[in-house]
N, C-alpha and C. Protein backbone atom coordinates (compact mmCIF):
# COMPACT_ATOMS: atom_id res chain seq x y z
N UNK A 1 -61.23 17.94 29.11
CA UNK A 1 -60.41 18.89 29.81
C UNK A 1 -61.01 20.28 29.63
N UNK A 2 -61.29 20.88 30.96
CA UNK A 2 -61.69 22.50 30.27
C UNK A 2 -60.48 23.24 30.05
N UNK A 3 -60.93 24.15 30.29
CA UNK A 3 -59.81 25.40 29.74
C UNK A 3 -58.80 25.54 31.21
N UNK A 4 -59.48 25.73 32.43
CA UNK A 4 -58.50 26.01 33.30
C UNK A 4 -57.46 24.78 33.95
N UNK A 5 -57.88 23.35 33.70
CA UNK A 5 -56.78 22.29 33.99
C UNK A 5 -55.71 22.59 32.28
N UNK A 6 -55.85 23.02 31.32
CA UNK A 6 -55.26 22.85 30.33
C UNK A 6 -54.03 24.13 30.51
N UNK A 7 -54.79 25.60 31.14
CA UNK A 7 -53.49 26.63 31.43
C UNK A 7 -52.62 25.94 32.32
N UNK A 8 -53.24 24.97 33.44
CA UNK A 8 -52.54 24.89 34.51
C UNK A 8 -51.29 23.71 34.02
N UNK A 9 -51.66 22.78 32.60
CA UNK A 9 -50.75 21.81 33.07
C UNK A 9 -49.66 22.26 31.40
N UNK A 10 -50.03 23.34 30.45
CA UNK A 10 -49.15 24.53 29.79
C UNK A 10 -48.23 24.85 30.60
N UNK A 11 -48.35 26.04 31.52
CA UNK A 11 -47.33 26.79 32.75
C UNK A 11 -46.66 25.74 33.15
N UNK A 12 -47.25 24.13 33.80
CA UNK A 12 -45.82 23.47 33.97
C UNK A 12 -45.10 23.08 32.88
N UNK A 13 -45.77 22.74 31.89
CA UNK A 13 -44.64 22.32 30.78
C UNK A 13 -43.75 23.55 30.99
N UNK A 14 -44.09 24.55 30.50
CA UNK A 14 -43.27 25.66 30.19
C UNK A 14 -42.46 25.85 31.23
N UNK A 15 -42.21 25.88 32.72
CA UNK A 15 -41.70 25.82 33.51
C UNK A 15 -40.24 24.79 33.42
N UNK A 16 -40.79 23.45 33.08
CA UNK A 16 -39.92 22.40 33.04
C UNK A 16 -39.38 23.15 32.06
N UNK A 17 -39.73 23.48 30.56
CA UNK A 17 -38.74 23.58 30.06
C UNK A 17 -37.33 24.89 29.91
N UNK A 18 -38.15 25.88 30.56
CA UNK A 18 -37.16 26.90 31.09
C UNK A 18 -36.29 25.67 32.39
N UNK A 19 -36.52 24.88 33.21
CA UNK A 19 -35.71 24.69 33.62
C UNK A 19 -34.46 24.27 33.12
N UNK A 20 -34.88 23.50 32.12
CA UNK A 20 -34.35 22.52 31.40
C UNK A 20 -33.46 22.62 30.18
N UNK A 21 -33.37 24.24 29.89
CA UNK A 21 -32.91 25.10 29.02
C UNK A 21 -31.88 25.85 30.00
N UNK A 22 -32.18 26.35 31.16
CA UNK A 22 -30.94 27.03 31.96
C UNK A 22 -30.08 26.35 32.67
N UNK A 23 -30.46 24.76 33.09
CA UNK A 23 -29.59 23.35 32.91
C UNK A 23 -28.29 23.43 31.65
N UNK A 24 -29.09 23.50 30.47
CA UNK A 24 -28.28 22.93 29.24
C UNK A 24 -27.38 24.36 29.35
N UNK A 25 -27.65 25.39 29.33
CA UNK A 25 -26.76 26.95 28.91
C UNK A 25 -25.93 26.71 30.27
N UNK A 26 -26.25 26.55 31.74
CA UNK A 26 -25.06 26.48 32.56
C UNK A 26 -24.09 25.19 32.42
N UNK A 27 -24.14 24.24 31.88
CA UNK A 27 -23.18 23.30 31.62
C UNK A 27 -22.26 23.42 30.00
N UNK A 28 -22.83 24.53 29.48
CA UNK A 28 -22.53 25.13 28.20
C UNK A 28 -21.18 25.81 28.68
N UNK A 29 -21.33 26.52 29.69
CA UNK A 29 -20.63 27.33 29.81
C UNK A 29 -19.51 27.24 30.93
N UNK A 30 -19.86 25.89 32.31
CA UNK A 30 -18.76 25.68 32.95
C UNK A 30 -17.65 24.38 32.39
N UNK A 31 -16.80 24.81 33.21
CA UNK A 31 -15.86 23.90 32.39
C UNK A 31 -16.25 22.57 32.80
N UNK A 32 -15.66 21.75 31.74
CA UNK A 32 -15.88 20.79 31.61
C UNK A 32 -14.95 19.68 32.78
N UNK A 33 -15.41 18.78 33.52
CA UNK A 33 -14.80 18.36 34.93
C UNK A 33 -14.67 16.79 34.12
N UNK A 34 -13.12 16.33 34.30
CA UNK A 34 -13.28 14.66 34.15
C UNK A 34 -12.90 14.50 32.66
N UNK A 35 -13.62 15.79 31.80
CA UNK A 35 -13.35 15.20 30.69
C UNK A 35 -12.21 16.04 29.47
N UNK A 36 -11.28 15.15 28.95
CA UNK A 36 -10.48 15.99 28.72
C UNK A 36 -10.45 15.46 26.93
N UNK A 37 -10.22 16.68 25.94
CA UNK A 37 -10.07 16.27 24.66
C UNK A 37 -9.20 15.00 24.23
N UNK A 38 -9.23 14.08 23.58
CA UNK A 38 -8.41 13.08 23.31
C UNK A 38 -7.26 13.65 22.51
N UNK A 39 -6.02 13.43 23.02
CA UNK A 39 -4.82 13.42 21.91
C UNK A 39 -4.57 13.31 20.29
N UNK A 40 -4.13 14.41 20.28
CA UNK A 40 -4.19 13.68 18.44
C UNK A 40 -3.34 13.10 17.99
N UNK A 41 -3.36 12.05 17.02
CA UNK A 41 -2.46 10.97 16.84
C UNK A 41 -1.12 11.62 16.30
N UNK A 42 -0.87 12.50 15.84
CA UNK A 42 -0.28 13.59 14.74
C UNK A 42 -0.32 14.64 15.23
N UNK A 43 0.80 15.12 16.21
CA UNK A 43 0.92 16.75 16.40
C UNK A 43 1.76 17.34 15.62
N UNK A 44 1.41 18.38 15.27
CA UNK A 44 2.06 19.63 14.34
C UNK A 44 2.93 20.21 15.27
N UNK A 45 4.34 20.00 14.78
CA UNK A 45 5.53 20.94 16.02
C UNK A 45 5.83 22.22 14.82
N UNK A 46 5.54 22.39 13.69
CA UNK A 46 5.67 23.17 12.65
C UNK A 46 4.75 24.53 12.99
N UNK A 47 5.29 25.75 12.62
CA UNK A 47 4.13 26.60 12.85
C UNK A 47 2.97 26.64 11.61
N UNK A 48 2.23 27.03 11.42
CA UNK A 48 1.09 27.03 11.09
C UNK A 48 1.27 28.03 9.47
N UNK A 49 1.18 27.88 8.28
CA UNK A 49 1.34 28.62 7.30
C UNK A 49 2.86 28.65 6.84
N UNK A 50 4.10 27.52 7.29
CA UNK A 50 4.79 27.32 6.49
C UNK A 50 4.42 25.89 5.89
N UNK A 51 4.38 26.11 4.73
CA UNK A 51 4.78 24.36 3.68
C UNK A 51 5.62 23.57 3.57
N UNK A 52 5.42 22.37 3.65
CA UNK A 52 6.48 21.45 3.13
C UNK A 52 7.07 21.89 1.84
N UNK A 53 6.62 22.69 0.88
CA UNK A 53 7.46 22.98 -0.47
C UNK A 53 7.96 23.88 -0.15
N UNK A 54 7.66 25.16 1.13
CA UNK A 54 8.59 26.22 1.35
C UNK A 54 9.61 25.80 2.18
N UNK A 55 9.63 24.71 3.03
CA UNK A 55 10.53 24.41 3.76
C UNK A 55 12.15 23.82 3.06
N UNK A 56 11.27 22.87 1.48
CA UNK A 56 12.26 22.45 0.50
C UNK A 56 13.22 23.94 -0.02
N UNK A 57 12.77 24.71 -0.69
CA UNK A 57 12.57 25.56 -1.18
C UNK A 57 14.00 26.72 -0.52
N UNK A 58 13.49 26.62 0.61
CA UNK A 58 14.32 27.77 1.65
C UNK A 58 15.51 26.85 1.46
N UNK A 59 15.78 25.17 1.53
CA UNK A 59 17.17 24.86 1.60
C UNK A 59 17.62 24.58 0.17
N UNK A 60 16.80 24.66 -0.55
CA UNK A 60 17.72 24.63 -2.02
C UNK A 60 17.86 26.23 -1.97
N UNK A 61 17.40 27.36 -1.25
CA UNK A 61 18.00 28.35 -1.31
C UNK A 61 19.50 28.87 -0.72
N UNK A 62 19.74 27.89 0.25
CA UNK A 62 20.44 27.78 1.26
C UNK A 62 22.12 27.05 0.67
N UNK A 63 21.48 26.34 -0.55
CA UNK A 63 22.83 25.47 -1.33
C UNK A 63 22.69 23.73 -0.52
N UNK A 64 21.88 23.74 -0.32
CA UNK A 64 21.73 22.22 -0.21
C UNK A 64 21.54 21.56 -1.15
N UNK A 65 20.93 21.60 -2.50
CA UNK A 65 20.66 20.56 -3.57
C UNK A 65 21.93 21.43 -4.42
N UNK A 66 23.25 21.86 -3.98
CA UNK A 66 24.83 21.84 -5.20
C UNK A 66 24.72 20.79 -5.84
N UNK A 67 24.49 19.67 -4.88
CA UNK A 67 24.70 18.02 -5.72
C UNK A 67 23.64 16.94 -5.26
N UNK A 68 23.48 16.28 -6.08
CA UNK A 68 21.91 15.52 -6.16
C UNK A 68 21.62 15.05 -4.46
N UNK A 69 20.68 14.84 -4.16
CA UNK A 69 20.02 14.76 -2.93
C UNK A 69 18.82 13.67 -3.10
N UNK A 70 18.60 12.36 -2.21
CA UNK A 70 17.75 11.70 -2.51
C UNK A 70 16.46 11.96 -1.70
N UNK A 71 15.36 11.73 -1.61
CA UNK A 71 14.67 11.97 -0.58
C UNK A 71 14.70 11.97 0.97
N UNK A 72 15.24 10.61 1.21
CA UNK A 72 15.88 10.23 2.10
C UNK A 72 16.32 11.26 3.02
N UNK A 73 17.91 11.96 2.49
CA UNK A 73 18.53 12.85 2.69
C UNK A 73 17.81 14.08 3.04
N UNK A 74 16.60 14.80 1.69
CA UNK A 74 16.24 15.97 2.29
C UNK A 74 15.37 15.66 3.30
N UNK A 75 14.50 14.53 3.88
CA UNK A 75 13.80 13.98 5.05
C UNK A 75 14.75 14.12 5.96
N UNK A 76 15.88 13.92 6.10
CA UNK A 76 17.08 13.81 7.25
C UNK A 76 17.15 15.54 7.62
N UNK A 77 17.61 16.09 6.77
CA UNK A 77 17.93 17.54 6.78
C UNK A 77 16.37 18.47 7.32
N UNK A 78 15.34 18.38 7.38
CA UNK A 78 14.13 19.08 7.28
C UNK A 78 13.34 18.39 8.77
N UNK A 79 13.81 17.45 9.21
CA UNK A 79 12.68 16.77 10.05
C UNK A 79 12.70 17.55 11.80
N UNK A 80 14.21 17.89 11.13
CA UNK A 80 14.56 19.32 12.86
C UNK A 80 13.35 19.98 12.82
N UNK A 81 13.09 20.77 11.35
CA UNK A 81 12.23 22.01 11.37
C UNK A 81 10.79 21.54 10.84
N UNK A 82 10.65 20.55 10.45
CA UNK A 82 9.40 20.15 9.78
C UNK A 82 9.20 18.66 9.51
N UNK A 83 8.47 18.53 11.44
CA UNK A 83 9.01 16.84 10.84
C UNK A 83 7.46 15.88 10.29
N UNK A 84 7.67 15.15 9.14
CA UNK A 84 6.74 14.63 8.71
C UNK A 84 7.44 13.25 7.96
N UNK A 85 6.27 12.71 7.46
CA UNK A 85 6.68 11.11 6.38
C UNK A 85 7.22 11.51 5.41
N UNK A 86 8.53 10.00 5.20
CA UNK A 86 9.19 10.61 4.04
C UNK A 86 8.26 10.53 2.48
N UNK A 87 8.01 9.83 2.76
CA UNK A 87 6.44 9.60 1.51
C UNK A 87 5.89 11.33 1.56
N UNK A 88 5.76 12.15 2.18
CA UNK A 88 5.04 13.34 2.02
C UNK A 88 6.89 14.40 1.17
N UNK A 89 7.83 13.54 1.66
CA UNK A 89 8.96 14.79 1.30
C UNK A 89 9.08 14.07 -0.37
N UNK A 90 9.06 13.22 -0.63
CA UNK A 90 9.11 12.68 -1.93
C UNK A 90 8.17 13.23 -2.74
N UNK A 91 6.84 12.97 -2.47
CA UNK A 91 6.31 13.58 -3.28
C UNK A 91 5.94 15.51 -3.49
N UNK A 92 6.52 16.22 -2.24
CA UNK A 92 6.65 17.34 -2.64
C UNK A 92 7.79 17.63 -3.39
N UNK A 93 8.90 17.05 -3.46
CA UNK A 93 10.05 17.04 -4.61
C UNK A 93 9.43 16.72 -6.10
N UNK A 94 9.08 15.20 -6.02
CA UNK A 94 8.18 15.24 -7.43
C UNK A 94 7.32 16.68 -7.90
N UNK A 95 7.08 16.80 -7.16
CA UNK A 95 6.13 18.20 -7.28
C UNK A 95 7.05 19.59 -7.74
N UNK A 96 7.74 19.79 -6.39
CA UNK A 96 8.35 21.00 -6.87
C UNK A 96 9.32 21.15 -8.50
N UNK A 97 9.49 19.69 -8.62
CA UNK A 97 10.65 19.58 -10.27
C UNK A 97 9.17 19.75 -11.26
N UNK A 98 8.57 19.43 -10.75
CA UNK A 98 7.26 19.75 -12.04
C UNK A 98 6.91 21.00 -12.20
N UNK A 99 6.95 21.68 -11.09
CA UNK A 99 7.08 23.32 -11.01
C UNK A 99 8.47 24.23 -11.68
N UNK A 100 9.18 23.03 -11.85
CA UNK A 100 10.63 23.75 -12.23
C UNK A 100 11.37 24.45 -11.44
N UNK A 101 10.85 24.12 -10.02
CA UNK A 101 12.08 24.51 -8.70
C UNK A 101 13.12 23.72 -8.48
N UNK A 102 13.07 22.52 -8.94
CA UNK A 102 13.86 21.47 -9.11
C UNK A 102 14.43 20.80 -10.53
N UNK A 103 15.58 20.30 -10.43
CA UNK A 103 15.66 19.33 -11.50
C UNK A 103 16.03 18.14 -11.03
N UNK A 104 15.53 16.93 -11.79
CA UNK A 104 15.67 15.53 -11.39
C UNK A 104 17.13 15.19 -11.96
N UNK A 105 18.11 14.12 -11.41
CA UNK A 105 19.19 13.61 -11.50
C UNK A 105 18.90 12.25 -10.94
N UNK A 106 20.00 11.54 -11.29
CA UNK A 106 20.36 10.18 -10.36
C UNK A 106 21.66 10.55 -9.76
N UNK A 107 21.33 9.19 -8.51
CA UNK A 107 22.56 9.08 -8.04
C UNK A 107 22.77 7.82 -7.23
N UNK A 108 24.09 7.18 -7.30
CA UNK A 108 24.16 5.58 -6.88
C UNK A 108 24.26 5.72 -5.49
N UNK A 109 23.41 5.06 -5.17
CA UNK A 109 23.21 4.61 -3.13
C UNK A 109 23.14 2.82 -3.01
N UNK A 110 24.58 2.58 -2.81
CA UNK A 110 24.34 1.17 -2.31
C UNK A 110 24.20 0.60 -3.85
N UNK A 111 25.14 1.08 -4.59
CA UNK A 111 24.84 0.53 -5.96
C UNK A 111 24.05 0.20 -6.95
N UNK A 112 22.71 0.74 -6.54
CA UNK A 112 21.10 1.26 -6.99
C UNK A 112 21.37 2.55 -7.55
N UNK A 113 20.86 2.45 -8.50
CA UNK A 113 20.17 4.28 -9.04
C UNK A 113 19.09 4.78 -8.31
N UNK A 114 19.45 5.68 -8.37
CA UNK A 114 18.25 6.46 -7.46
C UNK A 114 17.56 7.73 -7.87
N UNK A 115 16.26 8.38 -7.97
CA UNK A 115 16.35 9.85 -8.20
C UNK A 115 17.14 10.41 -7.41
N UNK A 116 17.46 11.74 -8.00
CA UNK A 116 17.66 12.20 -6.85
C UNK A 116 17.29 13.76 -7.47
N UNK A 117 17.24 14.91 -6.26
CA UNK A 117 16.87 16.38 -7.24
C UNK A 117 18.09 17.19 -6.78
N UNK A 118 18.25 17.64 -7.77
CA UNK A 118 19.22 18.93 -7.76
C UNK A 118 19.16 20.81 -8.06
N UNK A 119 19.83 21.60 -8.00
CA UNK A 119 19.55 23.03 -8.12
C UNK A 119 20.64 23.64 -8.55
């Protein structure tokens, strides 16, 4: 190959690939047609920067835990404003009595003992 078939078949590469680069940046930038993000299995109806322990928290401020409360219960009461698994409200109770926002009690449901937390 001399030198002048070698500029000539450089400039096309380089060509193709400016094409091929202002291809990729205009589909970068128009919207996207046909294709739409998939659903998430789990939407957040909660706003963003309150907690499940502040949500507890605000109703034992409120006089909801006067008398023992099982999980159950504060899952019933909280799921208007913060709805999630009761497995996640249990163990932020376990949690918050370890913090000493809570204290643990029982209480009979259906003739079972039960935890339950109080304030």
């Amino acid at each position: 190959m001399n030198r002048k078939t070698l500029v000539a078949l450089l400039k096309k590469i380089e060509t193709l690939v400016a094409d091929c680069l202002k291809a990729v940046d205009d589909r970068a930038f128009s919207p996207k047609v046909g294709k739409e993000a998939p659903a998430s299995k789990h939407v957040r109806k909660h706003s963003a920067g309150v907690t499940l322990p502040d949500c507890i928290v605000e109703v034992r401020d409120a006089g909801f835990f006067k008398e023992p409360r099982i999980a159950r219960e504060v899952h019933e009461k909280l799921y208007a404003t913060y709805p999630c698994e009761i497995d996640r409200v249990a163990m932020a109770l376990l949690r918050l009595n370890e913090r000493k926002k809570l204290r643990k009690a029982s209480k009979l449901v259906d003739k079972k003992k039960q935890v339950a937390y109080v304030w």
